[in-house]
N, C-alpha and C. Protein backbone atom coordinates (compact mmCIF):
# COMPACT_ATOMS: atom_id res chain seq x y z
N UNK A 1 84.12 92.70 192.75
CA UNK A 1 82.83 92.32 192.25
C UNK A 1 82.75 92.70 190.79
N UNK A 2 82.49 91.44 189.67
CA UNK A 2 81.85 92.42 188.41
C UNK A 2 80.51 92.51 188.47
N UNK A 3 80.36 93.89 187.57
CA UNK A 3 78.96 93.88 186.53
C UNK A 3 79.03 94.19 185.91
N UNK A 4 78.14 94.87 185.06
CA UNK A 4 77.59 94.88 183.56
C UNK A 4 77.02 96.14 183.91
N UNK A 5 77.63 97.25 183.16
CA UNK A 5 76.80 98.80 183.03
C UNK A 5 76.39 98.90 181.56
N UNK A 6 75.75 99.64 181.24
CA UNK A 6 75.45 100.04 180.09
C UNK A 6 75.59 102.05 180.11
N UNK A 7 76.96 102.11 179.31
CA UNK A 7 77.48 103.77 179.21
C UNK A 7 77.33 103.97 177.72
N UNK A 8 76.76 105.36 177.26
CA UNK A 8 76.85 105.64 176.55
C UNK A 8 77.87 105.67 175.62
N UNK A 9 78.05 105.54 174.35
CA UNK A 9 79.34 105.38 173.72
C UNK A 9 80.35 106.61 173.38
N UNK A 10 79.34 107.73 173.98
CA UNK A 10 80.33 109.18 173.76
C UNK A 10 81.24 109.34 175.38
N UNK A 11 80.45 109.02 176.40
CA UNK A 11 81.27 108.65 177.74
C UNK A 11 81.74 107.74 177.77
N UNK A 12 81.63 106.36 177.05
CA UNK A 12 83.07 105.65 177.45
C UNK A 12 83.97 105.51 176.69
N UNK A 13 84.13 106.73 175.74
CA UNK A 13 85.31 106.40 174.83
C UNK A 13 85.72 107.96 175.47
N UNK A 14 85.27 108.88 176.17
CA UNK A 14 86.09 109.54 176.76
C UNK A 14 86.33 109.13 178.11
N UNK A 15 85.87 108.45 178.47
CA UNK A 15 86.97 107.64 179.88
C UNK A 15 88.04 106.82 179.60
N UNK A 16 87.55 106.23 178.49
CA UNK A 16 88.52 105.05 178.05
C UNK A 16 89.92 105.98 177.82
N UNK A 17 89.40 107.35 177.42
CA UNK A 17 90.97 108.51 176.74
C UNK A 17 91.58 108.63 177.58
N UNK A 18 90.23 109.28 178.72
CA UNK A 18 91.34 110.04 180.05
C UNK A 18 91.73 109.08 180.69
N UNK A 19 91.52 107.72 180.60
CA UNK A 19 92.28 106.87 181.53
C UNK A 19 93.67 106.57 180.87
N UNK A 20 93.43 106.31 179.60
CA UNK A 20 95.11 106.38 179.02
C UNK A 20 95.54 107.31 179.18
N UNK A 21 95.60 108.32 178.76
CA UNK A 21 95.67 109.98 179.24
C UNK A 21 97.15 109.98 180.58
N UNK A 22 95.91 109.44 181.58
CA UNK A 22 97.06 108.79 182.74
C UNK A 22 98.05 107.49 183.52
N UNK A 23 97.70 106.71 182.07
CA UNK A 23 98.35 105.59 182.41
C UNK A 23 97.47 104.56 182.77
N UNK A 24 96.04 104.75 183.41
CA UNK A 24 95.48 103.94 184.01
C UNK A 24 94.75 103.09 183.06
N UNK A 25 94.25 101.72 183.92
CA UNK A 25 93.23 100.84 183.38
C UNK A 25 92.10 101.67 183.57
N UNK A 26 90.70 101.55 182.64
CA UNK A 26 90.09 102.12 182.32
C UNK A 26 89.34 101.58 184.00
N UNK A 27 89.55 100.34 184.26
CA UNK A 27 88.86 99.87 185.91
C UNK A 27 89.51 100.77 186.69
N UNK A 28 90.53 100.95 187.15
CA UNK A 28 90.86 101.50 188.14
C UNK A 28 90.59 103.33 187.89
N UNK A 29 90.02 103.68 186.69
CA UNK A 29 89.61 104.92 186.38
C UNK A 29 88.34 105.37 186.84
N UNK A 30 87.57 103.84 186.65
CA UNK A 30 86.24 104.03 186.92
C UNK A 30 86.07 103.87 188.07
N UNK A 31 86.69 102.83 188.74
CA UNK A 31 86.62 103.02 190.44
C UNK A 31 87.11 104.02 190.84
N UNK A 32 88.24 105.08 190.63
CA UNK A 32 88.09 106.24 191.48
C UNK A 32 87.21 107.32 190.96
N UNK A 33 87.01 107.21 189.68
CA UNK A 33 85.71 108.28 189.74
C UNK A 33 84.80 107.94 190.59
N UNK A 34 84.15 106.75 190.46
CA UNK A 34 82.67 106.32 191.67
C UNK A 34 83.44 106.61 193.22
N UNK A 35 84.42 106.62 193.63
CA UNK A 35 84.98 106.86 194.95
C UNK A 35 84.76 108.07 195.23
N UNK A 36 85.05 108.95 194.51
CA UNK A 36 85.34 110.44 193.85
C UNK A 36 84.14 111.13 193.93
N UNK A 37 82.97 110.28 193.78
CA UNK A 37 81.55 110.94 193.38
C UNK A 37 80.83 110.33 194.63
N UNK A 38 81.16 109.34 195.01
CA UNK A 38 80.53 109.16 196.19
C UNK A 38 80.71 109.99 197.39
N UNK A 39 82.32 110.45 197.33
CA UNK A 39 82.89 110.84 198.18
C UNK A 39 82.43 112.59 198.84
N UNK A 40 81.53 112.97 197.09
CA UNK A 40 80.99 114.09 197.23
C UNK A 40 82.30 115.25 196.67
N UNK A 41 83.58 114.66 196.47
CA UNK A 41 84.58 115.91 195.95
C UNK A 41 83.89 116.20 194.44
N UNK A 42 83.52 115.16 193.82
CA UNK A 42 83.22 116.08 192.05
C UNK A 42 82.11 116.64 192.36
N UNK A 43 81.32 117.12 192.81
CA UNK A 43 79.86 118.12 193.26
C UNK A 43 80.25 118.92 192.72
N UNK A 44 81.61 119.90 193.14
CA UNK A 44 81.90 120.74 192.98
C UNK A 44 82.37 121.67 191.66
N UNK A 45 81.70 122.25 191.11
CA UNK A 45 82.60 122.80 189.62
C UNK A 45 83.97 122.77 189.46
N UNK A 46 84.17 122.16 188.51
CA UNK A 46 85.72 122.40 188.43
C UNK A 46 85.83 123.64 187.92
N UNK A 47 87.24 124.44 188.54
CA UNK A 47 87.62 126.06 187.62
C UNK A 47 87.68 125.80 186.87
N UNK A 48 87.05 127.18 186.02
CA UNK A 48 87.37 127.35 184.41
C UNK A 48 89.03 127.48 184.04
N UNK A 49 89.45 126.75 183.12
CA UNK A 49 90.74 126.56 182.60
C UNK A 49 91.16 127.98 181.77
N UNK A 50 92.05 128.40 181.33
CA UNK A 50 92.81 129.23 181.02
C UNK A 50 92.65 128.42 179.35
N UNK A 51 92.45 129.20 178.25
CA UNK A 51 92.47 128.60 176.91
C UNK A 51 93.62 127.76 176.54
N UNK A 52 94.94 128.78 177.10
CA UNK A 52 95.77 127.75 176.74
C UNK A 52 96.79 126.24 177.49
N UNK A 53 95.91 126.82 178.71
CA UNK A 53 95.87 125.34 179.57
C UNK A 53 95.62 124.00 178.73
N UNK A 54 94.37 124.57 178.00
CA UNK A 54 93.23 123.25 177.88
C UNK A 54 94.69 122.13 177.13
N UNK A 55 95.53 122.50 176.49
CA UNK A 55 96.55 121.36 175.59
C UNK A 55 97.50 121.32 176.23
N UNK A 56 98.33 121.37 177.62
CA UNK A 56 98.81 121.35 178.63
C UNK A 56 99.13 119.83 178.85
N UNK A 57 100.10 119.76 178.45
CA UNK A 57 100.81 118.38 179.06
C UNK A 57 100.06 116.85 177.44
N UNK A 58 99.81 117.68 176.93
CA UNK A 58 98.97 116.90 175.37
C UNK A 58 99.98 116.39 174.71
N UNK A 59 101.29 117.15 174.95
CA UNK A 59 102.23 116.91 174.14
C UNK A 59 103.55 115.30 174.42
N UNK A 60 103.23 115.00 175.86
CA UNK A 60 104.13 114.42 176.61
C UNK A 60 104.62 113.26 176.24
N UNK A 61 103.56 112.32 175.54
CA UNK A 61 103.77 111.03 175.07
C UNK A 61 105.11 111.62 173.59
N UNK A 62 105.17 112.25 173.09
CA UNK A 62 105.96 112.85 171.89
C UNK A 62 107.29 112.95 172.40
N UNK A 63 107.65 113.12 173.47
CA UNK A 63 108.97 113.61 173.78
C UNK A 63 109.93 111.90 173.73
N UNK A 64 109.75 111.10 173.41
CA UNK A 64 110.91 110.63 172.92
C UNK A 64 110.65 110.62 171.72
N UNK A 65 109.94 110.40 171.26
CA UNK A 65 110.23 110.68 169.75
C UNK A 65 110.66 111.71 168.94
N UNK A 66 110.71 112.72 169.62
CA UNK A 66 111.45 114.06 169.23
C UNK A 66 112.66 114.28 169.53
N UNK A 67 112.91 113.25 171.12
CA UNK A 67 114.09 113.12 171.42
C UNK A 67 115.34 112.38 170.05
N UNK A 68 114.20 111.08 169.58
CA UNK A 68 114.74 110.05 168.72
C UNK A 68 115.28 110.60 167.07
N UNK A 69 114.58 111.34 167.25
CA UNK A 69 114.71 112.22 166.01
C UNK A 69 115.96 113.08 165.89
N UNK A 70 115.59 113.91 167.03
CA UNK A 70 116.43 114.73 167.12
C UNK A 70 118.18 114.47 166.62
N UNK A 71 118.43 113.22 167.56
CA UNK A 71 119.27 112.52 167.62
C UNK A 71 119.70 112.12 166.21
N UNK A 72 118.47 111.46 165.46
CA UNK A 72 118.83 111.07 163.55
C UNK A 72 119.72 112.82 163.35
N UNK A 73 119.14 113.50 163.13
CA UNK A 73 119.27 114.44 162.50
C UNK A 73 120.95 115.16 163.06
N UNK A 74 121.24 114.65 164.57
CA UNK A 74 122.56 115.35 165.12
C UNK A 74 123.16 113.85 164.12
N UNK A 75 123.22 112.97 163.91
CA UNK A 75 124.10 112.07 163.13
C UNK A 75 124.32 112.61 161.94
N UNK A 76 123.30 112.67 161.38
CA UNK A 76 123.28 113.37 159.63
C UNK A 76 124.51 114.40 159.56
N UNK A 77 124.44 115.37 160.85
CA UNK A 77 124.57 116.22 160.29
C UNK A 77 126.19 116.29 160.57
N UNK A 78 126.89 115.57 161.32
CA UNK A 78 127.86 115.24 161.54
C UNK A 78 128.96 114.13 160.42
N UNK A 79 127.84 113.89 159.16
CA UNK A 79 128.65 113.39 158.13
C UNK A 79 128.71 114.03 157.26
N UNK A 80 129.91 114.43 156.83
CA UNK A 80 130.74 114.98 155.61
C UNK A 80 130.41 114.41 154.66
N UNK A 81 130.23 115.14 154.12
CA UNK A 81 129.97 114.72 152.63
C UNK A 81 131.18 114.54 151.88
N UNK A 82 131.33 113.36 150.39
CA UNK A 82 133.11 113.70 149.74
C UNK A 82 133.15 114.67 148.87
N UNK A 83 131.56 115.57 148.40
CA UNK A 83 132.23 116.26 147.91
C UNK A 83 132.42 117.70 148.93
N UNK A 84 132.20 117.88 149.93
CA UNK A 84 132.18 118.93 150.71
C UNK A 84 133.86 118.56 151.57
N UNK A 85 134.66 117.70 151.35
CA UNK A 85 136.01 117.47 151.70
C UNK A 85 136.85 117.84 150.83
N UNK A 86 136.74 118.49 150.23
CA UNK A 86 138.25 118.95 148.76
C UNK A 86 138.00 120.51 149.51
């Protein structure tokens, strides 16, 4: 079924995050939150996080590119220079 909600623009640009966040379409984000809330599991407080939890897994999308890098830099460094050959 569609409709038409009207969300504030500070909540749906943080759903819109946490759904990339996990890969998801921002629909299938919003349908399991409403599942989620109907269901009565979010009632509940979520635990307080540990400070350095909160950036926990922030980093993940980066790892090939650090991988990719990495890699430039093992090439570099594996060429001789002509004047470092005499």
């Amino acid at each position: 079924m569609k409709t038409t909600l009207e969300i504030p623009d500070p909540v749906f640009r943080r759903a819109k995050a946490r759904a990339a966040e996990r890969g998801q379409a921002l629909r299938a984000f919003v349908t399991e939150a409403l599942q989620e809330k109907l269901a009565g599991r979010s009632a509940e407080p979520a635990p307080e996080q540990a400070p350095f939890m909160k950036g926990f897994g922030q980093l993940r999308p980066l790892r090939r590119e650090t991988a990719r890098i990495q890699r430039v830099i093992e090439r570099e460094f594996d060429v001789v220079e002509a004047e470092d050959r005499r």
